[in-house]
C-alpha atoms as a PDB file:
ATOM      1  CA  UNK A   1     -13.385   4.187  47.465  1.00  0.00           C
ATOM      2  CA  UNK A   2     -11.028   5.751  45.434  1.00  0.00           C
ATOM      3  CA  UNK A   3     -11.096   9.973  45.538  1.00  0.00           C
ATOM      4  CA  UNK A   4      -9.768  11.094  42.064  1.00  0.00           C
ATOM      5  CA  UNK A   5      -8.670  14.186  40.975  1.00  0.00           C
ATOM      6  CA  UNK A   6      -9.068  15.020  37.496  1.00  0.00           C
ATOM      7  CA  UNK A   7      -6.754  17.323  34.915  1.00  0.00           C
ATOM      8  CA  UNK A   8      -8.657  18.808  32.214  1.00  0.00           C
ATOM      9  CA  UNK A   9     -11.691  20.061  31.310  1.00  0.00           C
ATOM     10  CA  UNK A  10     -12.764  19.270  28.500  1.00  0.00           C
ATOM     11  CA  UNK A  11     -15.563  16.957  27.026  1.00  0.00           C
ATOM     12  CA  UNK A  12     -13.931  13.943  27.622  1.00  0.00           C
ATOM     13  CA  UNK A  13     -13.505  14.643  31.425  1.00  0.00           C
ATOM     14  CA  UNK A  14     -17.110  15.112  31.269  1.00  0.00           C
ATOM     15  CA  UNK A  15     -17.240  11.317  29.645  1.00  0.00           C
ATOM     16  CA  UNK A  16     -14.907  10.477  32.785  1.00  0.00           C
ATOM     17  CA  UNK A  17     -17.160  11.630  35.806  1.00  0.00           C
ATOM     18  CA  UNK A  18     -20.329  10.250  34.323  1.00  0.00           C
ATOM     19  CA  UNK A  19     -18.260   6.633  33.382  1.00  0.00           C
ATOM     20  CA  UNK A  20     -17.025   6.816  37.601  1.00  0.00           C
ATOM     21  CA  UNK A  21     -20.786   7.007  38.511  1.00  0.00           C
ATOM     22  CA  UNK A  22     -22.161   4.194  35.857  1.00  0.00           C
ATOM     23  CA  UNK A  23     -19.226   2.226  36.753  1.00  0.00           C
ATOM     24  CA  UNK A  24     -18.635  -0.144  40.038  1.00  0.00           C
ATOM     25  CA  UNK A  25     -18.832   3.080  42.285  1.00  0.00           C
ATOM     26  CA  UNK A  26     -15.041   2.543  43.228  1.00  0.00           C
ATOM     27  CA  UNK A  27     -13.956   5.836  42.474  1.00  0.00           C
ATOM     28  CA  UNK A  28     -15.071   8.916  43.264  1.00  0.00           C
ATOM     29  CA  UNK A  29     -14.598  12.651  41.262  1.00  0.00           C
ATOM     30  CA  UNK A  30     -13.177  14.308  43.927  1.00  0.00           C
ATOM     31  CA  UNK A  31     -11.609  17.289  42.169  1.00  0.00           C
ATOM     32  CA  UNK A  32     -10.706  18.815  38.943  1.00  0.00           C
ATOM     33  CA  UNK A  33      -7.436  21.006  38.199  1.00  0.00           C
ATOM     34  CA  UNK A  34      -7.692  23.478  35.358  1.00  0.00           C
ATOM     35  CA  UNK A  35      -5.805  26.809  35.038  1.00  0.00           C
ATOM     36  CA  UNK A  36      -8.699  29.256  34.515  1.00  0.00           C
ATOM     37  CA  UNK A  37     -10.462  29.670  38.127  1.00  0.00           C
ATOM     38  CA  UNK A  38     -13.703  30.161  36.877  1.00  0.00           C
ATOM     39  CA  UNK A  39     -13.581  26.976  34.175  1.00  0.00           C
ATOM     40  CA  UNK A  40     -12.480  24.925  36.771  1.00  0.00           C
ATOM     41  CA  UNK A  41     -15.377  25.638  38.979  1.00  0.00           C
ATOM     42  CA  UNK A  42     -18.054  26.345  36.070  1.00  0.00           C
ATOM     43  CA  UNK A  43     -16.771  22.255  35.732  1.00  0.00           C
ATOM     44  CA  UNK A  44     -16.912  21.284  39.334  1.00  0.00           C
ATOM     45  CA  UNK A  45     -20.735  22.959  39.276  1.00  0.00           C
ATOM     46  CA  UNK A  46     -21.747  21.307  36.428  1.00  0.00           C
ATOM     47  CA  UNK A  47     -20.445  17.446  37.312  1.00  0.00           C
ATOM     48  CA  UNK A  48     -20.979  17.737  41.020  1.00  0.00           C
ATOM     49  CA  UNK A  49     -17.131  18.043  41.594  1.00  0.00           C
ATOM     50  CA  UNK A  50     -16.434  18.948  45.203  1.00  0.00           C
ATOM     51  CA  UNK A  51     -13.788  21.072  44.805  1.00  0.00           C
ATOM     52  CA  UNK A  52     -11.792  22.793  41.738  1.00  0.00           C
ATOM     53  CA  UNK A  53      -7.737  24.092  41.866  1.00  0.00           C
ATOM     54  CA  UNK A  54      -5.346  26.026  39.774  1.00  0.00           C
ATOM     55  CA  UNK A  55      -2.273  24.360  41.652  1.00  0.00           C
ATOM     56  CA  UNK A  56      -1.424  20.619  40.505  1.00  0.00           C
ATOM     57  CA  UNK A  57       0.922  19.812  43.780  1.00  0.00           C
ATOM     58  CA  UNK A  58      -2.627  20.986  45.866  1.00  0.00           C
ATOM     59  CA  UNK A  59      -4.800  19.110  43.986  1.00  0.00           C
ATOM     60  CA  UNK A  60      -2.802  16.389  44.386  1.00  0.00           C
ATOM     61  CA  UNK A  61      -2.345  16.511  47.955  1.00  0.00           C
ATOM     62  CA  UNK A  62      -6.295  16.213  48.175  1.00  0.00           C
ATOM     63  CA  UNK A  63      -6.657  12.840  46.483  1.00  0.00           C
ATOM     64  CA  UNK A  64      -5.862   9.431  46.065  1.00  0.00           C
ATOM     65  CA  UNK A  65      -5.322   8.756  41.974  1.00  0.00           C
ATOM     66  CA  UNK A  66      -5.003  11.410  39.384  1.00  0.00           C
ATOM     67  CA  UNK A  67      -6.590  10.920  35.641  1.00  0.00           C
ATOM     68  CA  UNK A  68      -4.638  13.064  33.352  1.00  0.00           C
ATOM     69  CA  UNK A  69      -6.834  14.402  30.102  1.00  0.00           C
ATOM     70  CA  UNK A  70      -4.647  17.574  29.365  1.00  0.00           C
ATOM     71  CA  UNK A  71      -2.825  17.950  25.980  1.00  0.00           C
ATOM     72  CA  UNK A  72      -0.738  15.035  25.018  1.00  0.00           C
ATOM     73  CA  UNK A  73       2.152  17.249  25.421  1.00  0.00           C
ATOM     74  CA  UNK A  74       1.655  18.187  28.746  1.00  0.00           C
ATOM     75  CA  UNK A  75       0.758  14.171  30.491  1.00  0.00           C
ATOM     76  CA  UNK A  76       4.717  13.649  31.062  1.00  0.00           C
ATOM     77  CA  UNK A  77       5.298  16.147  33.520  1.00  0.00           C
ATOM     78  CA  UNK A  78       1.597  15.856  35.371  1.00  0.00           C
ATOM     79  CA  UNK A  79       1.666  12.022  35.617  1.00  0.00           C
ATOM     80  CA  UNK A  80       5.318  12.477  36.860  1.00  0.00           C
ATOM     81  CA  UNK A  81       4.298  15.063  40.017  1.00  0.00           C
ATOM     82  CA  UNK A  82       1.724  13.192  40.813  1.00  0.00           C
ATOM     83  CA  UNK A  83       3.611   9.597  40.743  1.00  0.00           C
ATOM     84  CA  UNK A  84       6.398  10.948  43.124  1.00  0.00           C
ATOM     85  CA  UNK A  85       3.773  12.061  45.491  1.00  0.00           C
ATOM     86  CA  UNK A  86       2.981   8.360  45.792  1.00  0.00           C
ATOM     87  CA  UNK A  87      -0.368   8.673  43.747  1.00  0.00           C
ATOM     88  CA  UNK A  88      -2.072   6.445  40.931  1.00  0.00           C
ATOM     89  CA  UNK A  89      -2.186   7.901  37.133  1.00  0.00           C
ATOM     90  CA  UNK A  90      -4.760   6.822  34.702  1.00  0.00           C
ATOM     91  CA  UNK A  91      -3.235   8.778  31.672  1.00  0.00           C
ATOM     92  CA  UNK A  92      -5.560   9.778  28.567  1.00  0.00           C
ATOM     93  CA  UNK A  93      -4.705   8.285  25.433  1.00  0.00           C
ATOM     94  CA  UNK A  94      -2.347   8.701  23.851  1.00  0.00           C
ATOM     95  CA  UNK A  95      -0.591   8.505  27.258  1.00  0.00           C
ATOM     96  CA  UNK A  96       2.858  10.571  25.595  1.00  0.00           C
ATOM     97  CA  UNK A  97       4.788  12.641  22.730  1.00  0.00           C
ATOM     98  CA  UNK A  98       7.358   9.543  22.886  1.00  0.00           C
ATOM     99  CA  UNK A  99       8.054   6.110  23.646  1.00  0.00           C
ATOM    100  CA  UNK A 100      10.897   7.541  26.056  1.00  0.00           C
ATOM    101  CA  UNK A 101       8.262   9.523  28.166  1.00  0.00           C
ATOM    102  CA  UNK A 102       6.074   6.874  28.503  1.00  0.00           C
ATOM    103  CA  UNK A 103       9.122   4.588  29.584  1.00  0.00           C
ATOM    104  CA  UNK A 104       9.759   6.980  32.361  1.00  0.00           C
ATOM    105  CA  UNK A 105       6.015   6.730  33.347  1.00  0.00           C
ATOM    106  CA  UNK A 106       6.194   3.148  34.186  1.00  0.00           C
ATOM    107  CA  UNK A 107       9.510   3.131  35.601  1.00  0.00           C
ATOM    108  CA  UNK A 108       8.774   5.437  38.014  1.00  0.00           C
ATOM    109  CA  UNK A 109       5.284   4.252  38.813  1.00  0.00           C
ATOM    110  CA  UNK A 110       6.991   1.073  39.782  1.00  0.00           C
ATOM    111  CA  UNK A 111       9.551   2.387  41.717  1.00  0.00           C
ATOM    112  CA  UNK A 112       6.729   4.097  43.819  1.00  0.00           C
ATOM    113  CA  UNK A 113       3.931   1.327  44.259  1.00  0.00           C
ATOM    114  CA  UNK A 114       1.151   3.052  42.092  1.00  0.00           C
ATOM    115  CA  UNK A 115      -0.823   2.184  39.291  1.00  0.00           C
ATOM    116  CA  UNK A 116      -0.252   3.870  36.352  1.00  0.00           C
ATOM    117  CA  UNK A 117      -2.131   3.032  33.019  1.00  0.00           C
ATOM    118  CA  UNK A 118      -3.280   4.555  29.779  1.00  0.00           C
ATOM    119  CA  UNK A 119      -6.909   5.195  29.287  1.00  0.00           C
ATOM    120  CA  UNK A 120      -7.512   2.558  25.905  1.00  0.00           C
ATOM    121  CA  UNK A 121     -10.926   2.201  26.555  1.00  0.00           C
ATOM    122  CA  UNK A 122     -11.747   0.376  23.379  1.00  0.00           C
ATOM    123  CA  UNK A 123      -9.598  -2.533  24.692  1.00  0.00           C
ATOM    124  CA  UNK A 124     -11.410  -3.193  28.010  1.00  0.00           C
ATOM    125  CA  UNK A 125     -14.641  -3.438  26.350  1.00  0.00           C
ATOM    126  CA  UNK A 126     -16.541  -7.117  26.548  1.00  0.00           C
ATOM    127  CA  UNK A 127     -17.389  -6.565  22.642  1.00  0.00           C
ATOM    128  CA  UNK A 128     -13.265  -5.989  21.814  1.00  0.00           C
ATOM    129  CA  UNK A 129     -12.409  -9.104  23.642  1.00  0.00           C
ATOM    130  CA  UNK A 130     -15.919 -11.658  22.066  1.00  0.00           C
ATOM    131  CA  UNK A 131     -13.917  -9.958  18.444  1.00  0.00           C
ATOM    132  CA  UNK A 132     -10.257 -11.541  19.808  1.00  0.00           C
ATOM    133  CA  UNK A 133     -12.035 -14.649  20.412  1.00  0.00           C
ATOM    134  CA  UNK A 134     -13.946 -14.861  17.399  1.00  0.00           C
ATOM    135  CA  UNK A 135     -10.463 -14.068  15.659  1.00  0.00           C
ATOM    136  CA  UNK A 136      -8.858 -17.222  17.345  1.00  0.00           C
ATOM    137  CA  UNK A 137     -11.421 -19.271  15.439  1.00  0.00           C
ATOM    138  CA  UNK A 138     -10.349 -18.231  12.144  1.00  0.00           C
ATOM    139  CA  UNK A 139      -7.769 -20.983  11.309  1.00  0.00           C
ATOM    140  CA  UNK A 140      -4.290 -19.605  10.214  1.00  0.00           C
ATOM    141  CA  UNK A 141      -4.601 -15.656   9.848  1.00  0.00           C
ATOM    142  CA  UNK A 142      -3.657 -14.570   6.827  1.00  0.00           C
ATOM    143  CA  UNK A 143      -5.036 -10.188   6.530  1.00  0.00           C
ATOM    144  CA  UNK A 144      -6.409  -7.848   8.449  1.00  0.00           C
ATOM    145  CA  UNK A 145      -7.700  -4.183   7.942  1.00  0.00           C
ATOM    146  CA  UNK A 146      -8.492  -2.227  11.015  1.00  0.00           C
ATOM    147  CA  UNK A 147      -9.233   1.202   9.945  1.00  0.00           C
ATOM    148  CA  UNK A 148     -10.910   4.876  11.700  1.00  0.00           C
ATOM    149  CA  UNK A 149     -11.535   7.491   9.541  1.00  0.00           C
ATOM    150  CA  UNK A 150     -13.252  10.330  11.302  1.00  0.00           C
ATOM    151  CA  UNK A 151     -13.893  13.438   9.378  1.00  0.00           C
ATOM    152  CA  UNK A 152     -13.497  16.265  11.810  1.00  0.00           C
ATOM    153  CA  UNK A 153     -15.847  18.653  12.418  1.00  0.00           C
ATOM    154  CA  UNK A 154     -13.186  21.247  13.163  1.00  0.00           C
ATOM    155  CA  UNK A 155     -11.339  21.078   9.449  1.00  0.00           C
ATOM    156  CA  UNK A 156     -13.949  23.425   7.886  1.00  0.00           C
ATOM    157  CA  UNK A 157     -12.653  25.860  10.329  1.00  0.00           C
ATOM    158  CA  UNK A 158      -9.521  25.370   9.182  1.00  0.00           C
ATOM    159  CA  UNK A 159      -9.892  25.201   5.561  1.00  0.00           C
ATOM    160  CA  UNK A 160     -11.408  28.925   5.934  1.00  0.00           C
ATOM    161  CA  UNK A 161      -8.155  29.904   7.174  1.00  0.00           C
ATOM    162  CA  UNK A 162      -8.632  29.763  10.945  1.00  0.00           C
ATOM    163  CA  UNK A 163      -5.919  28.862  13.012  1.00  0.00           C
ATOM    164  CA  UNK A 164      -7.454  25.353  14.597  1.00  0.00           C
ATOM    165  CA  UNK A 165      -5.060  24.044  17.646  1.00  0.00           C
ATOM    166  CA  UNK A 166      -6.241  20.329  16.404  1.00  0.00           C
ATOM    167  CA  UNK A 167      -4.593  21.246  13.288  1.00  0.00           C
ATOM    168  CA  UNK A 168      -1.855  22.443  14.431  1.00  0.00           C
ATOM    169  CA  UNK A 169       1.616  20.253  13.975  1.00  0.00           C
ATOM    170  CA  UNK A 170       3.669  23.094  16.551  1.00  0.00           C
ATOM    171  CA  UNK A 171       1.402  21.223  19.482  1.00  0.00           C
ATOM    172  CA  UNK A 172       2.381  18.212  18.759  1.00  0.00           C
ATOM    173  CA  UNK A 173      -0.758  17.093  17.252  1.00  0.00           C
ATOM    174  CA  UNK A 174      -1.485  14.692  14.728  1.00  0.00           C
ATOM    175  CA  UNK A 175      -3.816  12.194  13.429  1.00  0.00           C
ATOM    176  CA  UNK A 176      -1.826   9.206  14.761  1.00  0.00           C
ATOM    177  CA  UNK A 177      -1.932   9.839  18.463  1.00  0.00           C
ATOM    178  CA  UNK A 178      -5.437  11.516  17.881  1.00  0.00           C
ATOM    179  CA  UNK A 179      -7.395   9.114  15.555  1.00  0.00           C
ATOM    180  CA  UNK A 180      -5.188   6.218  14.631  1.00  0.00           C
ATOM    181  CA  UNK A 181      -4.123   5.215  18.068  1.00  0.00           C
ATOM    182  CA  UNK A 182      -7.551   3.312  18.399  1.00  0.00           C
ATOM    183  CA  UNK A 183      -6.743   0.853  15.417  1.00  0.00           C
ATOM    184  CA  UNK A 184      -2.935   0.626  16.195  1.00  0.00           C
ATOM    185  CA  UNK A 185      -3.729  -0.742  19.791  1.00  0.00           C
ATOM    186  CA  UNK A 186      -6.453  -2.730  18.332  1.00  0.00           C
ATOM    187  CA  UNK A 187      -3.940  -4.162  15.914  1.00  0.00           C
ATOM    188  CA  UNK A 188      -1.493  -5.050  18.260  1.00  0.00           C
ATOM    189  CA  UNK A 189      -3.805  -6.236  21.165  1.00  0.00           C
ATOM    190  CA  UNK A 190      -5.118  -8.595  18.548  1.00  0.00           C
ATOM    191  CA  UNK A 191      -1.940  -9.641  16.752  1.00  0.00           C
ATOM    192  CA  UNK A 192       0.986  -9.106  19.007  1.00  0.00           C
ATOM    193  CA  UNK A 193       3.099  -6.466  20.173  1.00  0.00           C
ATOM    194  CA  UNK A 194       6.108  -7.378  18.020  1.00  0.00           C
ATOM    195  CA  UNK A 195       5.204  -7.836  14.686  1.00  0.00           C
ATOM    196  CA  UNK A 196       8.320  -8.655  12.065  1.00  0.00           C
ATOM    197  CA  UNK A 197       8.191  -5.751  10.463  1.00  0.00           C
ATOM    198  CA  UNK A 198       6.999  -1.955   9.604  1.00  0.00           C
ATOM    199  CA  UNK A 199       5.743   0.138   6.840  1.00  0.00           C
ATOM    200  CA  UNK A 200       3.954   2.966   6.213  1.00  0.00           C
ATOM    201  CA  UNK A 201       3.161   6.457   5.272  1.00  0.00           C
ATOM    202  CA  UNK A 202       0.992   9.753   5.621  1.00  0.00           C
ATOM    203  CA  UNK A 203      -0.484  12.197   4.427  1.00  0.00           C
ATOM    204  CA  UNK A 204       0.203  16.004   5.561  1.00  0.00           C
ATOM    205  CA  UNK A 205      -1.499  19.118   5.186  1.00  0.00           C
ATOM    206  CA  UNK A 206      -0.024  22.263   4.056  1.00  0.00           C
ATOM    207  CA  UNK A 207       1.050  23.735   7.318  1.00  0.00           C
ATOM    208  CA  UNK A 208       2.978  20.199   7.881  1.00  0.00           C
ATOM    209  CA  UNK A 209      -0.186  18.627  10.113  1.00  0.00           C
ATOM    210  CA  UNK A 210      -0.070  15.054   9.259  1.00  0.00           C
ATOM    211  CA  UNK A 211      -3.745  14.578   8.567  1.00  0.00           C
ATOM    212  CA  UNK A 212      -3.761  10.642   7.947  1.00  0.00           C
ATOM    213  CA  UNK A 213      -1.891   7.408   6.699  1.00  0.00           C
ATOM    214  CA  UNK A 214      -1.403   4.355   7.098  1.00  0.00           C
ATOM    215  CA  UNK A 215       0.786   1.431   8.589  1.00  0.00           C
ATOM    216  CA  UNK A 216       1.367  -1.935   7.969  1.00  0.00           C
ATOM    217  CA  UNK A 217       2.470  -4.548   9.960  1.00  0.00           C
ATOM    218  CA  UNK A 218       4.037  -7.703   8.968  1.00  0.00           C
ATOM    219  CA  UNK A 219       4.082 -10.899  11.500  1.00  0.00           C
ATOM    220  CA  UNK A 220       5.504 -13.673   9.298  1.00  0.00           C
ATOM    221  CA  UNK A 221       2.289 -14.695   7.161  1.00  0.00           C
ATOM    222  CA  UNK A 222      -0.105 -12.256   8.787  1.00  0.00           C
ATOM    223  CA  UNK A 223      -0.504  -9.005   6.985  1.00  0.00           C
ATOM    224  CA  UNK A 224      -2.706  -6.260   8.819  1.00  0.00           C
ATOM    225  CA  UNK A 225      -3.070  -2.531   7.631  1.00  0.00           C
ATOM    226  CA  UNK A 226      -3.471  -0.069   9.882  1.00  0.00           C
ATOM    227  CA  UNK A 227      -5.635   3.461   8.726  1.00  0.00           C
ATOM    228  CA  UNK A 228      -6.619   6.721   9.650  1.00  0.00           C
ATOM    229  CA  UNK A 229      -7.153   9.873   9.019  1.00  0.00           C
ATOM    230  CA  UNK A 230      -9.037  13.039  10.713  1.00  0.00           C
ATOM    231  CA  UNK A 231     -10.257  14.111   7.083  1.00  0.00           C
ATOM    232  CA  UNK A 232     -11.592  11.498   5.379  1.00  0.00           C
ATOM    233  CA  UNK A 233     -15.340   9.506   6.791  1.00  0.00           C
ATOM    234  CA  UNK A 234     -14.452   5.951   6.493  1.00  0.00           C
ATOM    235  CA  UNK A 235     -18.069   3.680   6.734  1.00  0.00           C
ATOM    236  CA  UNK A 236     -16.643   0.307   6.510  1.00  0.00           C
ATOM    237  CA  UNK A 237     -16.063  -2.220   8.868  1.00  0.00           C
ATOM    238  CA  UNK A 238     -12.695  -3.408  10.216  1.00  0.00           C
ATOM    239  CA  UNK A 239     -11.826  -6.953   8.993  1.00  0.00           C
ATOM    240  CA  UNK A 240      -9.958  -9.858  10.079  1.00  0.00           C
ATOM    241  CA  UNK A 241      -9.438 -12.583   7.348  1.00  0.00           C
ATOM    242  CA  UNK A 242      -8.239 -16.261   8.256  1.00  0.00           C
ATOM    243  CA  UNK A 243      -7.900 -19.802   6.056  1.00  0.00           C
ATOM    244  CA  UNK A 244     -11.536 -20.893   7.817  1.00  0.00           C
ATOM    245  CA  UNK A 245     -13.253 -17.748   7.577  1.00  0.00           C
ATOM    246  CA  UNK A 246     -13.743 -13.680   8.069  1.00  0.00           C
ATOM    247  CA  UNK A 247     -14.739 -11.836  11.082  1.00  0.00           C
ATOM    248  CA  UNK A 248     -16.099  -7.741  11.107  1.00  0.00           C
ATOM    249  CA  UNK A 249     -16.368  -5.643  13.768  1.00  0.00           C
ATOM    250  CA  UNK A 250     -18.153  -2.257  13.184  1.00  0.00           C
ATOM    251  CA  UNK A 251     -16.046   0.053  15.042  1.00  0.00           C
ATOM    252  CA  UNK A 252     -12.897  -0.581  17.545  1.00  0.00           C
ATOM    253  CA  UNK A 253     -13.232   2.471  19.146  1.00  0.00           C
ATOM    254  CA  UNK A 254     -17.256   1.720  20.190  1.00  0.00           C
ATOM    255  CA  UNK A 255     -17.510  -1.957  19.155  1.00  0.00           C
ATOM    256  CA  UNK A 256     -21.341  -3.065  19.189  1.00  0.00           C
ATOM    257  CA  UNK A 257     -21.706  -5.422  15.800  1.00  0.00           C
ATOM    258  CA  UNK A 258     -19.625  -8.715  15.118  1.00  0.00           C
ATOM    259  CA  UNK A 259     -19.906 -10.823  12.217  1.00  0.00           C
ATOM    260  CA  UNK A 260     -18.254 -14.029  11.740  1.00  0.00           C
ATOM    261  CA  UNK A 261     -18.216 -15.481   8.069  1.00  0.00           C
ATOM    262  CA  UNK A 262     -17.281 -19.384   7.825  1.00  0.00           C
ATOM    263  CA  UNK A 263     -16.060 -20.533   4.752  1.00  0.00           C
ATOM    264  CA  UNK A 264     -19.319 -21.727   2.680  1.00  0.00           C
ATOM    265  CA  UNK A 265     -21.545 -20.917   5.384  1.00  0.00           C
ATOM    266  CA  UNK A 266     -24.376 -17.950   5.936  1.00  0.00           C
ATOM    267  CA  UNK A 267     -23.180 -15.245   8.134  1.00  0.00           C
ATOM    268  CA  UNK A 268     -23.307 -15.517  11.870  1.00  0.00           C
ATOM    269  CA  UNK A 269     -24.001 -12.338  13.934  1.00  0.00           C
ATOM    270  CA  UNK A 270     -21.910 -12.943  17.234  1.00  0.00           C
ATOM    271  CA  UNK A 271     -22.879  -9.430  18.534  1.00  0.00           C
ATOM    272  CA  UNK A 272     -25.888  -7.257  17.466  1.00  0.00           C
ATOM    273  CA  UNK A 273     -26.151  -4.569  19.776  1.00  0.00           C
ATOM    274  CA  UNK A 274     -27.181  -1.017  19.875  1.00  0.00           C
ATOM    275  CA  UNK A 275     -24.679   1.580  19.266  1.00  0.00           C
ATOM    276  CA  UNK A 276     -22.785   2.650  22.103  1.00  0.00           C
ATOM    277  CA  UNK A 277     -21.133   5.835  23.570  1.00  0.00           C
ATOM    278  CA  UNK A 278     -17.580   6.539  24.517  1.00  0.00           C
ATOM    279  CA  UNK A 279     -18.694   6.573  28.147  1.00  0.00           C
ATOM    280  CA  UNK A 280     -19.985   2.918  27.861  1.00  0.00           C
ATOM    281  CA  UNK A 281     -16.318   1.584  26.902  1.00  0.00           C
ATOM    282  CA  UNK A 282     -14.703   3.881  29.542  1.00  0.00           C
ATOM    283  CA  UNK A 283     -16.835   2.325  32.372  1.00  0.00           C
ATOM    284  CA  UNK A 284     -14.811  -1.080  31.444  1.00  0.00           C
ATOM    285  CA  UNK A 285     -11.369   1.026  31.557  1.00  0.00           C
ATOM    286  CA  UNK A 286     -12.098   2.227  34.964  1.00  0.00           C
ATOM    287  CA  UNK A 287     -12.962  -0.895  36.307  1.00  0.00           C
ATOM    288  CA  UNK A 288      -9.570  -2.215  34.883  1.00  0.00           C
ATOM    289  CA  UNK A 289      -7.652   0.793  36.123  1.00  0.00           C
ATOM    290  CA  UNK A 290      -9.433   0.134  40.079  1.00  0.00           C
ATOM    291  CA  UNK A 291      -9.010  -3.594  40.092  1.00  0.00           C
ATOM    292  CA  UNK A 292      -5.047  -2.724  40.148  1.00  0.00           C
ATOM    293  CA  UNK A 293      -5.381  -0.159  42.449  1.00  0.00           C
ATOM    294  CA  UNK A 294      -7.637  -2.310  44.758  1.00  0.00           C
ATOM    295  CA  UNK A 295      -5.410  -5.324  44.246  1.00  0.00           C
ATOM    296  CA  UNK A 296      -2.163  -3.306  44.133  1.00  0.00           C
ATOM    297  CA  UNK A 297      -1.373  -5.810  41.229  1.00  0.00           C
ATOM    298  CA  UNK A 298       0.100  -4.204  38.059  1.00  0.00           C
ATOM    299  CA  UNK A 299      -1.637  -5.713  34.989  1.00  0.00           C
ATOM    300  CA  UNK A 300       1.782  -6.029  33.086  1.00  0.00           C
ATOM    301  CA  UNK A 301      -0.245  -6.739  29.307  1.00  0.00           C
ATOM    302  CA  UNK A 302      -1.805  -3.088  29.383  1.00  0.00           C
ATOM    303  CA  UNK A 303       2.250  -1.436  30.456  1.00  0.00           C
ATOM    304  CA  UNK A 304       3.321  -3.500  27.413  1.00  0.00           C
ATOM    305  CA  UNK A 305       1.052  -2.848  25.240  1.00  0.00           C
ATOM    306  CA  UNK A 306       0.932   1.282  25.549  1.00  0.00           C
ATOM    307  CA  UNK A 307       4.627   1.432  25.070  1.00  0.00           C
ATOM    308  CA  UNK A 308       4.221  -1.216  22.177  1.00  0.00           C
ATOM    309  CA  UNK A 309       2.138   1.451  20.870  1.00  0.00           C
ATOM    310  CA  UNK A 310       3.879   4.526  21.049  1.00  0.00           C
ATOM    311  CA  UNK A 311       7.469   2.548  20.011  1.00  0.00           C
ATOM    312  CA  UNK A 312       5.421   2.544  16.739  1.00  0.00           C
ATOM    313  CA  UNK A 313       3.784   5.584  17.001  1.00  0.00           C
ATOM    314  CA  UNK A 314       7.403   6.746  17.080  1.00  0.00           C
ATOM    315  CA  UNK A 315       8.672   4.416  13.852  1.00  0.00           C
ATOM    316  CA  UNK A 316       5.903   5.586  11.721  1.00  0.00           C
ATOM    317  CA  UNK A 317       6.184   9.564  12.784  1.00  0.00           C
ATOM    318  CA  UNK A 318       9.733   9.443  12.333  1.00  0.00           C
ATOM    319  CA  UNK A 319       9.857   8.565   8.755  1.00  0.00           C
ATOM    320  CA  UNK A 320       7.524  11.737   7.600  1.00  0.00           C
END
């Protein structure tokens, strides 16, 4: 078993302990890190953490792996300490503020012998990869539309004038590496990490947050758009479009629904399923992340494809 120490503690660490005990059982909350005393143990009470820290080079002397859900901005430096300690990273998504970062991530991690991997749970899922197979039946792909539009629940707050922090461009936030980054890696998991070309635009706020937009990518007779936003509610399906047919998938960030439309035929439903929870796709990250660390076996496709993703992160950001 694999102790873990975990950075952050926020709702989505939450999702993390309760994913490591639904999961296979290989690895084991073992300690969180956060730099209030009395949050970090008001965490460790409440998830049956044995012990809590306020020093990252302590907390990382008392475990085996590290899982990194801090602020994007701050992954770089934490994934870094605890890589030259000789200790596996599973890095919340988006894993960096640049391509460069994460290139330094890997390297390094490599250098060492550990794991280190970004936490795309959406990818890992069995519904994500029954979609990539239904899209291999599709004859010659011709357009896709992979789309998540979440309205946030936080922009009131903002639109009244409160200073929100998810709002707030000076952090290095934005709706890319927030809400698009689950259709981008969709996109390129399904299509490729090295599509032809790049297009694009956003959308920005008044206070220069860029709030939403859109990128298209262009693989030689394959068109897929890419779209997002954190203040518009989307309620459409994402939709891949080939010579023989159509396939939908509900959601890529918590798949449960797949339809598969043959040319002249009735709809098929290759996946009907109740809706799930972000803790039901990070149980399949986790058991990605510990069959590396078990088998001390870098998966190379998931390294490629997070820096695939933040190379275009990158592209499309630096245009605005």
């Amino acid at each position: 078993m694999v102790d873990i120490g975990i950075i952050g503690t926020n709702f989505i660490s939450d999702w993390f302990v309760e994913a490591c005990r639904r999961g296979s059982g290989r690895l084991r909350p073992a300690a969180v890190l956060s730099r209030d005393p009395d949050r970090g143990q008001e965490f460790a009470h409440r998830n049956d953490v044995p012990r809590a820290f306020t020093d990252l080079a302590d907390m990382i002397d008392a475990v085996d792996a590290v899982y990194v859900a801090s602020p994007t901005s701050a992954h770089h430096g934490q994934a870094m300490a605890a890589i030259e300690a000789g200790r596996h990273v599973l890095i919340e998504k988006t894993m960096t503020s640049s391509a460069t970062q994460a290139e330094e991530i890997f390297a390094a991690a490599s250098a060492r012998g550990v794991v280190a991997m970004e936490a795309a749970r959406h990818v890992h899922t069995p519904a994500f990869r029954a979609f990539v197979q239904a899209i291999g039946e599709l004859g010659t792909l011709r357009y896709a539309h992979v789309e998540m539009l979440q309205y946030s629940s936080r922009y009131g707050r903002f639109l009244a004038g409160e200073h929100v922090n998810a709002f707030d461009p000076t952090l290095g936030n934005s709706a890319l590496i927030d809400i698009g980054f689950y259709p981008l890696t969709a996109a390129l998991a399904c299509f490729g990490t090295a599509p032809r070309a790049q297009t694009g635009g956003s959308f920005l706020l008044d206070n220069g947050f860029e709030a939403g937009g859109g990128i298209q990518l262009d693989y030689d007779g394959l068109l897929v758009d890419v779209a997002y936003s954190k203040i518009v509610a989307g309620v459409g399906p994402c939709t891949v479009h080939g010579e023989e047919g159509t396939v939908t998938i509900n959601s890529v960030a918590e798949p449960s629904r797949i339809v598969r439309y043959r040319r002249g035929a009735e709809p098929e439903f290759l996946l009907d399923e109740p809706a799930v929870t972000p803790v039901d796709t990070m149980v399949h990250e986790l058991d990605v992340f510990a069959d590396q660390v078990d088998s001390g076996a870098v998966d190379p496709r998931w390294r490629d494809l997070s820096l695939a993703v933040r190379r275009t992160m990158d592209i499309h950001l630096d245009r605005q």
